[in-house]
Protein backbone atom coordinates (compact mmCIF):
# COMPACT_ATOMS: atom_id res chain seq x y z
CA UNK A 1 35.26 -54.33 6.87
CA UNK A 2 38.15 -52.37 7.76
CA UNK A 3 41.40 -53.36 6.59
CA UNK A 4 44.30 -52.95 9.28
CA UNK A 5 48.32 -53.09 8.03
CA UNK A 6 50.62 -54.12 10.49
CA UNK A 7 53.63 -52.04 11.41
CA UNK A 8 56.58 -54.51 10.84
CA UNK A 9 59.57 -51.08 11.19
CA UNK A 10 61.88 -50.99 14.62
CA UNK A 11 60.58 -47.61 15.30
CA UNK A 12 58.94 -46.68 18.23
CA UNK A 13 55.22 -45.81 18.03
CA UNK A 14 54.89 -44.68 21.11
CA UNK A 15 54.69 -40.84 22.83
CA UNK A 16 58.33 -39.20 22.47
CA UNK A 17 59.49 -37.68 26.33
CA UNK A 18 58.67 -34.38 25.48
CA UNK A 19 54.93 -35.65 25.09
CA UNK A 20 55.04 -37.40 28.20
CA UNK A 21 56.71 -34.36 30.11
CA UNK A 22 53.78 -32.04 29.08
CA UNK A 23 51.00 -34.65 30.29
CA UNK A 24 52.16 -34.74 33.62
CA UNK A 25 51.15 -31.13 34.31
CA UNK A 26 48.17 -32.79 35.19
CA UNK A 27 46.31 -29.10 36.77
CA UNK A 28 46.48 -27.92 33.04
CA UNK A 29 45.11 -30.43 31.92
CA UNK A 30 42.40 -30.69 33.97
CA UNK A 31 41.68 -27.10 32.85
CA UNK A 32 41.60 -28.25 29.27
CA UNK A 33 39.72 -31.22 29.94
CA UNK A 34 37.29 -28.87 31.22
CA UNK A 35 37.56 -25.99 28.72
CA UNK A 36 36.60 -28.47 26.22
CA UNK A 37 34.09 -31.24 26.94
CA UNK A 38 31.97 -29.17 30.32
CA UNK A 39 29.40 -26.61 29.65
CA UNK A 40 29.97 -23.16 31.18
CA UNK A 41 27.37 -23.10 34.33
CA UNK A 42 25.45 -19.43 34.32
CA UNK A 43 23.00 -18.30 36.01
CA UNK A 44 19.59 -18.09 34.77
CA UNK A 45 19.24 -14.08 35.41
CA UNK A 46 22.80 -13.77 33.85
CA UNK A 47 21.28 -14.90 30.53
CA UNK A 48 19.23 -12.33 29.41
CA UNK A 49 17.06 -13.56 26.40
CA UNK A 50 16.27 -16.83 28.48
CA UNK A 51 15.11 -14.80 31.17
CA UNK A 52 13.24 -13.08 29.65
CA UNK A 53 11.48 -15.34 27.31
CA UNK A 54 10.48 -17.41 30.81
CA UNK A 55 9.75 -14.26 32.43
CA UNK A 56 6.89 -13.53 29.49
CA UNK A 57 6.09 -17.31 29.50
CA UNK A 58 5.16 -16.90 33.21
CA UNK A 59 3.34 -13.55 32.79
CA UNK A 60 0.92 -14.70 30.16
CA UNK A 61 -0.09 -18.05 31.80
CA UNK A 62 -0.76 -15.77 35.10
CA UNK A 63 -3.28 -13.45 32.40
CA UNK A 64 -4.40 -16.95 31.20
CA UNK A 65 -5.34 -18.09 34.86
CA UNK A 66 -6.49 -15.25 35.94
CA UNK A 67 -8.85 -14.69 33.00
CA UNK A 68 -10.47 -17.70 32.92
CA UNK A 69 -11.26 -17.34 36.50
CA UNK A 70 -13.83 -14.64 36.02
């Protein structure tokens, strides 16, 4: 169980203006917000080893098919 103190001092907890005056750029934020909890989108042929790695996946399963056909 956790054990919580309680503040009982005049002094203000809360954000100082300075604080407040850099949250309100609210377009860098969004970037940062973004930066830091969205994965980066690529494309599939931009990622080489993953491309690559299907691209062989794909070719043996088409020897596989094939194959077993005759």
């Amino acid at each position: 169980m956790r054990k919580f103190s309680i503040n009982r001092s005049k002094k203000s907890t809360g954000p100082t203006d300075d604080q407040i005056k850099r949250q309100k750029d609210f377009s860098r934020l969004s970037d940062e917000y973004e930066r830091l909890y969205k994965r980066p989108k690529h494309p599939l042929y931009k990622n080489r080893k993953l491309f690559l790695y299907i691209l062989l996946l794909g070719l043996i399963l088409y020897l596989i098919f094939f194959e077993s056909k005759k």
